[in-house]
C-alpha atoms as a PDB file:
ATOM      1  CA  UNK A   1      11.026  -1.841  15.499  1.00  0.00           C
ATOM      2  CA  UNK A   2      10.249   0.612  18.283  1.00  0.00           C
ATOM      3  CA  UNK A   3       7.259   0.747  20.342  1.00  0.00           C
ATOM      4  CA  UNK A   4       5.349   2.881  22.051  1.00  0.00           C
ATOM      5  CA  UNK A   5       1.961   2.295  24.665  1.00  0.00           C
ATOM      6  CA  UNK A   6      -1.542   3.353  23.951  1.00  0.00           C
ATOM      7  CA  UNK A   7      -0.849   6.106  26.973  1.00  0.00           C
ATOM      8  CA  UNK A   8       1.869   7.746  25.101  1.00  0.00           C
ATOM      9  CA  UNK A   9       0.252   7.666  21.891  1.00  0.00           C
ATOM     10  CA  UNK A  10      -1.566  11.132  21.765  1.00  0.00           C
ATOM     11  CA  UNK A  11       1.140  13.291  23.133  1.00  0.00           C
ATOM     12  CA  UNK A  12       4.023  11.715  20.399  1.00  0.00           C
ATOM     13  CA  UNK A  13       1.304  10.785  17.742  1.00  0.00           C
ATOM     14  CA  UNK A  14       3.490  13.987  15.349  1.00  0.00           C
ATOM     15  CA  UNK A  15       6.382  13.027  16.622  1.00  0.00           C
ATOM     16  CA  UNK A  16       6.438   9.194  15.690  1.00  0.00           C
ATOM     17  CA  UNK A  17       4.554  10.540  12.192  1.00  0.00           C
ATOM     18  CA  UNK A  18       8.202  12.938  11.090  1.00  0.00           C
ATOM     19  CA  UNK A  19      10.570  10.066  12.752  1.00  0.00           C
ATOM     20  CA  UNK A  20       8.567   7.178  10.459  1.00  0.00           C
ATOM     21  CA  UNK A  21       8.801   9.969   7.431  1.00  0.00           C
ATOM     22  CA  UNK A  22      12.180  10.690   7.593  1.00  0.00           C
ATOM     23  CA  UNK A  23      13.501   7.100   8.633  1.00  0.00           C
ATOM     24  CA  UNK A  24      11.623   4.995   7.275  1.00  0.00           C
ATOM     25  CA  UNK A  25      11.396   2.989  10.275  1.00  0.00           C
ATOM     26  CA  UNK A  26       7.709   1.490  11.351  1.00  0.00           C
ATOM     27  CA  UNK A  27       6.744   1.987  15.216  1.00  0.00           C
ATOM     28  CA  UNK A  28       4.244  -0.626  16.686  1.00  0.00           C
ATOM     29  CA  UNK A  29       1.299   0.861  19.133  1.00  0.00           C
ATOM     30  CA  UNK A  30       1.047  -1.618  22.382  1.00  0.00           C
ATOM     31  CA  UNK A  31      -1.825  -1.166  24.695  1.00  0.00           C
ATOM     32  CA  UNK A  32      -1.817  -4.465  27.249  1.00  0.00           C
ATOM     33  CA  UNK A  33       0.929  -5.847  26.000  1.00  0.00           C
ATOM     34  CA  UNK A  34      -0.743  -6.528  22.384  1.00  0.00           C
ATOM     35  CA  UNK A  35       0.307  -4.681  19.237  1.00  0.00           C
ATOM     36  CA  UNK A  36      -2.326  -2.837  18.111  1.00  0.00           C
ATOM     37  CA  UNK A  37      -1.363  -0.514  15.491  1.00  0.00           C
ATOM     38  CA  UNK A  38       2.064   0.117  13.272  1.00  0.00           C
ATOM     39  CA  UNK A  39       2.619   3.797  12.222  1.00  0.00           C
ATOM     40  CA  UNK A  40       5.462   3.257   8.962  1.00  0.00           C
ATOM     41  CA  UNK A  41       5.816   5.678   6.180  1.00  0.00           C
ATOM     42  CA  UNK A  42       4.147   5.118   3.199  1.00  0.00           C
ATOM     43  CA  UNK A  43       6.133   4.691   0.122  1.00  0.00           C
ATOM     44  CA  UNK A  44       4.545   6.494  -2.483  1.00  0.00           C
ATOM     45  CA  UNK A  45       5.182   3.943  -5.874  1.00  0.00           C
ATOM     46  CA  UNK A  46       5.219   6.204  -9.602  1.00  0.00           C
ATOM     47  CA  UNK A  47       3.037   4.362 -12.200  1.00  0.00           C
ATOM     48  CA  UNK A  48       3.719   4.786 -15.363  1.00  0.00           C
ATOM     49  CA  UNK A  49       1.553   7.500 -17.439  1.00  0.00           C
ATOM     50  CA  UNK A  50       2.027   5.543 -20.583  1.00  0.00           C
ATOM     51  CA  UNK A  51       2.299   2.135 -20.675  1.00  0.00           C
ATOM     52  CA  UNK A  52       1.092   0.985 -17.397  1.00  0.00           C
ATOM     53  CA  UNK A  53      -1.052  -1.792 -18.425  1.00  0.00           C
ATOM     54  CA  UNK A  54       1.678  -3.560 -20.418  1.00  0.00           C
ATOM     55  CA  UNK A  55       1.768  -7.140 -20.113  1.00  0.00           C
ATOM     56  CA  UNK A  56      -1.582  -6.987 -17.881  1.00  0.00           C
ATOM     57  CA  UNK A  57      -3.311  -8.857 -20.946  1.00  0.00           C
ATOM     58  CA  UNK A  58      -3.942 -12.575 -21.891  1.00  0.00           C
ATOM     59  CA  UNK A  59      -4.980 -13.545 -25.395  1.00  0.00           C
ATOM     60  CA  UNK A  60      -6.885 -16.749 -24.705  1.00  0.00           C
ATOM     61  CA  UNK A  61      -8.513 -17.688 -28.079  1.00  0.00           C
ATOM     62  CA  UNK A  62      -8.143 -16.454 -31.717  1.00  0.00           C
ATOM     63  CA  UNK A  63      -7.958 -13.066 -31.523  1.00  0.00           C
ATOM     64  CA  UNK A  64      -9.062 -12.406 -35.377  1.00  0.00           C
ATOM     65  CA  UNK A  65     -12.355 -14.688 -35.180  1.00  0.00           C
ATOM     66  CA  UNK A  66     -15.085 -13.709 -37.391  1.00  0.00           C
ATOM     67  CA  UNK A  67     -17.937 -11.545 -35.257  1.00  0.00           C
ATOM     68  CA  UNK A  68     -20.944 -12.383 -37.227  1.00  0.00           C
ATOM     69  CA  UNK A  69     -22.300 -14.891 -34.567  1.00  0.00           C
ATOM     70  CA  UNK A  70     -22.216 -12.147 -32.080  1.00  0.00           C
ATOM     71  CA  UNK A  71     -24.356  -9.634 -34.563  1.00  0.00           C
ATOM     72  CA  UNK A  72     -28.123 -10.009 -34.695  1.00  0.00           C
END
């Protein structure tokens, strides 16, 4: 992973933003010797249009129990 100080930051901010893009490789910001910042490209994830909650569901009791306890 490269790295870059906080000195350097402003002048190769773009820069380090098209490298990360097209690379895919993360930079880490340093400023007195501690990491304080990682610049990566974000992987944008498709979710499904139709579908997408499949399998999110848990049927925990009957699912066909009667509902006149629950009308007053």
């Amino acid at each position: 992973m490269a790295q870059i100080t906080f000195a350097e930051l402003p002048e190769t901010v773009q820069n380090l933003i098209n490298q990360a893009q097209k690379t895919g490789e993360p930079f880490t910001i340093i400023q007195n010797g501690i990491a304080i910042a990682i610049i990566s490209h974000i992987k944008k994830s498709k979710r499904a249009t139709f579908g997408g909650m499949k399998d999110s569901g848990k049927i925990t009791r009957d699912i066909v129990e009667p509902t006149s306890n629950l009308v007053t």
